[in-house]
Protein backbone atom coordinates (compact mmCIF):
# COMPACT_ATOMS: atom_id res chain seq x y z
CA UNK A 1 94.86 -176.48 -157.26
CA UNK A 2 97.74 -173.96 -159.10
CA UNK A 3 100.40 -174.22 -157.07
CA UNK A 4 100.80 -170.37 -156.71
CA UNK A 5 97.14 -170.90 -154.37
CA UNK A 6 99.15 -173.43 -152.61
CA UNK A 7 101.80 -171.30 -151.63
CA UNK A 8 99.23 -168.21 -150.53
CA UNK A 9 97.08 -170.97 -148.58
CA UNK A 10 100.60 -171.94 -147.25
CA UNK A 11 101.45 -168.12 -146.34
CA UNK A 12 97.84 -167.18 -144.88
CA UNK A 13 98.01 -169.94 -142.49
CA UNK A 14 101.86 -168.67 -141.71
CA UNK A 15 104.26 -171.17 -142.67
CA UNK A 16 107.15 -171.69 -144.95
CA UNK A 17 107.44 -173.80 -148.04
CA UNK A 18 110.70 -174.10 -150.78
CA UNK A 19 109.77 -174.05 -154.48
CA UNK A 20 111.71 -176.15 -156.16
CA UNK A 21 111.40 -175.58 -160.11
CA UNK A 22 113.89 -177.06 -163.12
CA UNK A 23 115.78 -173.93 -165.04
CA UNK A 24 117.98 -175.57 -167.20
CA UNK A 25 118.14 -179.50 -168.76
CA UNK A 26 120.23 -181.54 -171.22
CA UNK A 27 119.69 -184.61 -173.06
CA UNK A 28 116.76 -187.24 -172.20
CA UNK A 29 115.03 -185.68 -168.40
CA UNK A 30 111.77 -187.05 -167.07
CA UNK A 31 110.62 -183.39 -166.88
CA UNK A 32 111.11 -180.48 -168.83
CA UNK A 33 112.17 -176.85 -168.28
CA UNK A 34 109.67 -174.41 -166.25
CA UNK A 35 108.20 -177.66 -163.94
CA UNK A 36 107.83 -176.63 -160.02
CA UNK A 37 107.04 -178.54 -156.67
CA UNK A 38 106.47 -177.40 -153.67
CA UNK A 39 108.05 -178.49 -150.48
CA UNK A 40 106.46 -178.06 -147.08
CA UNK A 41 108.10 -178.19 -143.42
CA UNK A 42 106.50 -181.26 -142.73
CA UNK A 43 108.29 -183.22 -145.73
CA UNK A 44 105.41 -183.33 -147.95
CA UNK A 45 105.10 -182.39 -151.51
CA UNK A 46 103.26 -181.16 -153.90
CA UNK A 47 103.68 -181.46 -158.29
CA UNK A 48 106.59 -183.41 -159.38
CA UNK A 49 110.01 -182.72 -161.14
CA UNK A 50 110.41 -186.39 -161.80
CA UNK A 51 109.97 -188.76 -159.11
CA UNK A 52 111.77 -191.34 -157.83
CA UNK A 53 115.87 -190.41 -156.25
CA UNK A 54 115.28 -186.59 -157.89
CA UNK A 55 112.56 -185.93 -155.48
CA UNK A 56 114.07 -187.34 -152.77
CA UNK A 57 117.30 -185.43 -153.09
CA UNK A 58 115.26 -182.60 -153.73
CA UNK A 59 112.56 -182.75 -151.26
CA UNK A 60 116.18 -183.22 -148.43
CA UNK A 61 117.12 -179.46 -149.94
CA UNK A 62 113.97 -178.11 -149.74
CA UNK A 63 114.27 -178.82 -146.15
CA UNK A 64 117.33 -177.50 -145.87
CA UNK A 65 116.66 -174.28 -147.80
CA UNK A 66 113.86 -173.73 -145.30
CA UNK A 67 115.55 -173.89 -142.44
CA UNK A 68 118.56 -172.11 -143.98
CA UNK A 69 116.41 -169.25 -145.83
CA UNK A 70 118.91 -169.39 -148.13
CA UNK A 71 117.98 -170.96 -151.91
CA UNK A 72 120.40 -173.48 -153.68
CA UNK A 73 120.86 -174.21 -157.08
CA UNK A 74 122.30 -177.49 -158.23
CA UNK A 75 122.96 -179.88 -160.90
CA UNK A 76 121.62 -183.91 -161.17
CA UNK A 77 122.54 -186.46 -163.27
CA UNK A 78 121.04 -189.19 -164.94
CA UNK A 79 123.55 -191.91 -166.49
CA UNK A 80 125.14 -193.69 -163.88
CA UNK A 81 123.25 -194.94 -160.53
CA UNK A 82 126.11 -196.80 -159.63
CA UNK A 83 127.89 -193.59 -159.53
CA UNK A 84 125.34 -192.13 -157.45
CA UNK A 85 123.31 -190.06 -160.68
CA UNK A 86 119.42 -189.99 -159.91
CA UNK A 87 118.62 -191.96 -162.92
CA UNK A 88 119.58 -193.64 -166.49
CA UNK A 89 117.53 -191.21 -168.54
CA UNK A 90 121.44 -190.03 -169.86
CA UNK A 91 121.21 -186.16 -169.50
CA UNK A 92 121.12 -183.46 -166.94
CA UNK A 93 119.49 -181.32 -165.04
CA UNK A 94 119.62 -178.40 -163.15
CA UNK A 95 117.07 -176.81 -160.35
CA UNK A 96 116.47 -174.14 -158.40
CA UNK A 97 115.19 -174.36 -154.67
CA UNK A 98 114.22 -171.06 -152.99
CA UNK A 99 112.34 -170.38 -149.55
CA UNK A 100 109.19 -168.79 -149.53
CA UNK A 101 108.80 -167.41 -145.92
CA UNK A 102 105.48 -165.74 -144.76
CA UNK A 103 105.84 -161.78 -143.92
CA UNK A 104 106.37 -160.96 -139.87
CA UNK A 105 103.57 -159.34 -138.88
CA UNK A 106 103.79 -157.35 -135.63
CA UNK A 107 100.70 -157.91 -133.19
CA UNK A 108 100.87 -154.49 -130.53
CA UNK A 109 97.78 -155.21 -128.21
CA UNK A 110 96.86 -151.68 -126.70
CA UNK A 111 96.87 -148.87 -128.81
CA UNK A 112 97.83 -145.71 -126.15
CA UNK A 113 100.82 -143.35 -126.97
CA UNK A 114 103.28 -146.25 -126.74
CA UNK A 115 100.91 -148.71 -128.36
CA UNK A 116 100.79 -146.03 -130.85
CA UNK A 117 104.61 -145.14 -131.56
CA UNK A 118 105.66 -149.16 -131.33
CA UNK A 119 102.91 -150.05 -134.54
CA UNK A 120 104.35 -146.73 -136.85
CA UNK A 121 107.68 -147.95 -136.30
CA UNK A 122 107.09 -151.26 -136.98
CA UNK A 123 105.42 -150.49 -140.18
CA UNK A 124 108.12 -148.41 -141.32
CA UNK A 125 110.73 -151.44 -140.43
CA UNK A 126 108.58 -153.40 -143.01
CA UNK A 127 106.21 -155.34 -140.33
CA UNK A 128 102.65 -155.98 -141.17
CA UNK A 129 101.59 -154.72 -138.28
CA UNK A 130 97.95 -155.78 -136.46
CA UNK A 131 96.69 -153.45 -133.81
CA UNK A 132 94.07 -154.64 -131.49
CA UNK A 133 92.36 -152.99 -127.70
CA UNK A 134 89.27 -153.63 -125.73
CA UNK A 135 88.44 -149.60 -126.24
CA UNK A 136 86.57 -149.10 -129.35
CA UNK A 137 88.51 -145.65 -130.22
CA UNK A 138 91.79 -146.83 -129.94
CA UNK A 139 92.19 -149.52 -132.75
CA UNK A 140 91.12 -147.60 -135.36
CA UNK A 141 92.70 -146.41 -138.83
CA UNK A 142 92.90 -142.65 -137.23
CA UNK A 143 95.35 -144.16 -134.56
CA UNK A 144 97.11 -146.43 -136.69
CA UNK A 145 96.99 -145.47 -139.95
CA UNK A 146 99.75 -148.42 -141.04
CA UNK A 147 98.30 -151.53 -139.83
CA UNK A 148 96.42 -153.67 -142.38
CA UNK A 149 94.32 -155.02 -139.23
CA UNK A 150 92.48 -153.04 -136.95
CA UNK A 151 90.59 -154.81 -134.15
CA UNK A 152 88.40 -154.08 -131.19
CA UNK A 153 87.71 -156.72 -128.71
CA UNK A 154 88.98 -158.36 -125.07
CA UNK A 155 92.52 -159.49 -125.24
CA UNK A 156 91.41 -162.43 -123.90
CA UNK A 157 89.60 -163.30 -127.38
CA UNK A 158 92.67 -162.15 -129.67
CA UNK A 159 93.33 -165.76 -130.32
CA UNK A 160 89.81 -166.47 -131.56
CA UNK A 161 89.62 -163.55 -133.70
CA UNK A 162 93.25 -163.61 -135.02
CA UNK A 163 95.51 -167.14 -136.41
CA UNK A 164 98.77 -166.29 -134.64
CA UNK A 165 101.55 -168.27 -135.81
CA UNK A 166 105.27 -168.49 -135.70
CA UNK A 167 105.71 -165.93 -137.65
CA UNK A 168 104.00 -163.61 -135.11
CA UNK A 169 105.49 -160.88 -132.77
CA UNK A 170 103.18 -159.64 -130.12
CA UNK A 171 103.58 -156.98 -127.94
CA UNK A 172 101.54 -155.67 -125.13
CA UNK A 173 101.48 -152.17 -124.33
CA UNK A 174 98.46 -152.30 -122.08
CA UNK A 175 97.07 -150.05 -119.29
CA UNK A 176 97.86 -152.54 -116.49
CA UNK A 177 98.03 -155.89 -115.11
CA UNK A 178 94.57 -156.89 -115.13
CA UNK A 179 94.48 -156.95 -118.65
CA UNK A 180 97.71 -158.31 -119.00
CA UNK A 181 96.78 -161.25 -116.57
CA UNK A 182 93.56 -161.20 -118.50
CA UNK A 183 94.97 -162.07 -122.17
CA UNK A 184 98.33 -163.97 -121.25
CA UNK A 185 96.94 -167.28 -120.94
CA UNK A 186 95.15 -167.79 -124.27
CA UNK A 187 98.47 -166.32 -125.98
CA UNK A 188 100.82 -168.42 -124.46
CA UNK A 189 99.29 -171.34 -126.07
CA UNK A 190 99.57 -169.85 -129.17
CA UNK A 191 102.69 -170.50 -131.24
CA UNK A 192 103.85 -166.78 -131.31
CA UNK A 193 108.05 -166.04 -132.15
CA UNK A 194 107.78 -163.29 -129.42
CA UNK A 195 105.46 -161.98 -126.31
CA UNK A 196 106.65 -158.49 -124.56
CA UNK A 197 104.97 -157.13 -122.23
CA UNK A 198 105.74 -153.16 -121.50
CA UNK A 199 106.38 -151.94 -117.67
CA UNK A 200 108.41 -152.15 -114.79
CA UNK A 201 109.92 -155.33 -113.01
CA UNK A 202 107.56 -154.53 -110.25
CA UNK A 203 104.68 -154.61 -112.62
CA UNK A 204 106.00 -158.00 -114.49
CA UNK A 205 106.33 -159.75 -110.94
CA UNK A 206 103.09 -159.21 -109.87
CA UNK A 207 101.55 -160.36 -113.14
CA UNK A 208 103.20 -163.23 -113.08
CA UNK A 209 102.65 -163.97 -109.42
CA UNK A 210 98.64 -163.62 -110.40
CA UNK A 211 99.47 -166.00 -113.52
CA UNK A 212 100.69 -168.44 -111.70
CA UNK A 213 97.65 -168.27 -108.70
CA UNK A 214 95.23 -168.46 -112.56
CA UNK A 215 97.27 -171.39 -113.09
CA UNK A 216 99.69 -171.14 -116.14
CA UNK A 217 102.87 -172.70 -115.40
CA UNK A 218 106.05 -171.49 -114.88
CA UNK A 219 107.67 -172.75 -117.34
CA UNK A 220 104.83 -171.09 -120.31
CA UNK A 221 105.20 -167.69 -118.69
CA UNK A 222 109.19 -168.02 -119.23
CA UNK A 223 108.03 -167.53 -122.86
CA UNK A 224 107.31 -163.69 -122.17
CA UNK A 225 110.00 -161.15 -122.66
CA UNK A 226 109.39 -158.48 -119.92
CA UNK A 227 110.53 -155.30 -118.94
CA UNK A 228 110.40 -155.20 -122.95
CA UNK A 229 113.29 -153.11 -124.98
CA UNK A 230 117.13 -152.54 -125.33
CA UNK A 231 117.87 -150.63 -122.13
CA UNK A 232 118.86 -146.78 -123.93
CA UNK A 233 117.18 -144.84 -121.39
CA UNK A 234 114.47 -144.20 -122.96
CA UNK A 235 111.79 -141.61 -122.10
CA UNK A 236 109.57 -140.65 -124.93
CA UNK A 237 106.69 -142.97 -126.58
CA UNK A 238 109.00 -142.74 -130.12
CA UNK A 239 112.27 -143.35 -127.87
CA UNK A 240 110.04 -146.40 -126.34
CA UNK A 241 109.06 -147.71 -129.74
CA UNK A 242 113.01 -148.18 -130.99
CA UNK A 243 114.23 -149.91 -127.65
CA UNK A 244 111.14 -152.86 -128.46
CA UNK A 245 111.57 -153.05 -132.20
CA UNK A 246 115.27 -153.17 -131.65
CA UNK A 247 114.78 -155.51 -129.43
CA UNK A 248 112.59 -158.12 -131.62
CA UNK A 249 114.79 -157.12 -134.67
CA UNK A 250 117.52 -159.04 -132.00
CA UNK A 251 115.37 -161.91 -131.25
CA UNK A 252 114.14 -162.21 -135.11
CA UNK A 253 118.06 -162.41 -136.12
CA UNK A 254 119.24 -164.90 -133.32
CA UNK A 255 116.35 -166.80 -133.85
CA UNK A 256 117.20 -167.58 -137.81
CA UNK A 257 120.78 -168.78 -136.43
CA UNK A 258 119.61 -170.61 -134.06
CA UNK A 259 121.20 -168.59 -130.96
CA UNK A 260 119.28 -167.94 -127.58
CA UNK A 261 118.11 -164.28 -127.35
CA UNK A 262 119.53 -162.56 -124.41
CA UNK A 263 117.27 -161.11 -121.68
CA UNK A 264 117.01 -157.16 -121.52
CA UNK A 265 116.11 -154.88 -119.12
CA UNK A 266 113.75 -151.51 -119.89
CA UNK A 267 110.93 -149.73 -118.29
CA UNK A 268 111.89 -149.39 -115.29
């Protein structure tokens, strides 16, 4: 398979790869200008740019570069293992490692005036954004013109009908905690960056009092970020929409350096 399908297989299923390819070389190099492999999370590989010490030095950066999201260029050579050179070929060469990181889509289950205000901003912020509701008027392309995904069905059977992956930011802006107590369970096993859930503390406490009676444990429903949103006092749907997206743009940065997102309070 070209390697350009592996990296959209890689993307669809919502996970980061590097790309390693060679952009410069000197002398006698096992592989010439132009030649890529791919790196995956997991350690794996796919091509080659040589073999051998190369690829493991290189397949160590790809690592790094995903984790970092930051690409590297650098310089191997190959005279002197002794020295600590990758090989005895006697030239040089130089590669470039970047990450390839899926886009964030944004996931806003319930599609009312909130619902609504949350998925335009989102789109604008450069989310792809997924809308979804159990009423078959409100996901539509009339209601949310921006999202590339427009589904009608129980939250309870979003996880069937949608992959969500790390890469995923949900938010629930439903009518009330039935539903909410309805389609938390299934999306706390998924592997989603971020779960809100819109209302008041009151509200949140008795959903997860019902949770817990359903049986999901405490320790899954600590997962959920609720009341949702930067407290600014908001009032409006639109005023609504930039206290959660502000919000997630807070998690989304502490989460790439590695710091613990700090609770909020909103809705109230």
């Amino acid at each position: 398979m070209h390697i350009y399908k592996l990296i959209a297989k890689r993307l669809a299923a919502g996970e980061a790869v590097a790309l390693a390819t060679i952009i410069r070389t000197q002398g006698s190099v096992p592989r010439g200008v132009g030649t890529k492999m791919l790196i995956h999370a997991d350690g794996t590989i796919e091509g080659t740019i040589g073999g051998g010490e190369l690829e493991s030095l290189v397949t160590a950066l790809g690592l790094q570069v995903i984790k970092d999201k930051v690409a590297q260029r650098t310089m191997y050579e190959f005279r002197d293992p002794e020295q600590g050179d990758v090989g005895v070929c006697g030239g040089e060469m130089e590669v470039f490692v970047e990450p390839i990181q899926p886009e964030s889509r944004l996931i806003v289950i319930g599609v009312g005036h909130v619902g609504k205000a949350i998925a335009h901003l989102g789109g604008w912020l450069g989310f792809q954004v997924v809308v979804a509701d159990d009423r078959p008027d409100f996901a539509t392309a009339d209601q949310a013109p921006g999202a590339i995904v427009h589904l009608t069905c129980p939250i309870a059977e979003l996880p069937e009908r949608l992959h969500i992956t790390g890469n995923d930011y949900l938010v629930l802006t439903t009518r009330g905690v039935p539903l909410d107590v309805e389609g938390l369970p299934g999306i706390l096993e998924t592997k989603a960056a971020y779960i809100g859930v819109i209302g008041s503390k009151r509200r949140w406490q008795t959903t997860v009092n019902e949770l817990i009676e359903a049986g999901v444990k405490p320790v899954d429903i600590e997962r959920v970020h609720s009341p949702i949103g930067l407290e600014i006092h908001a009032e409006t749907p639109e005023e609504i929409a930039v206290s959660v997206m502000a919000e997630i743009i807070m998690h989304m940065r502490e989460r790439s350096q590695g710091k613990k997102t700090r609770s909020m309070e909103g809705q109230e």
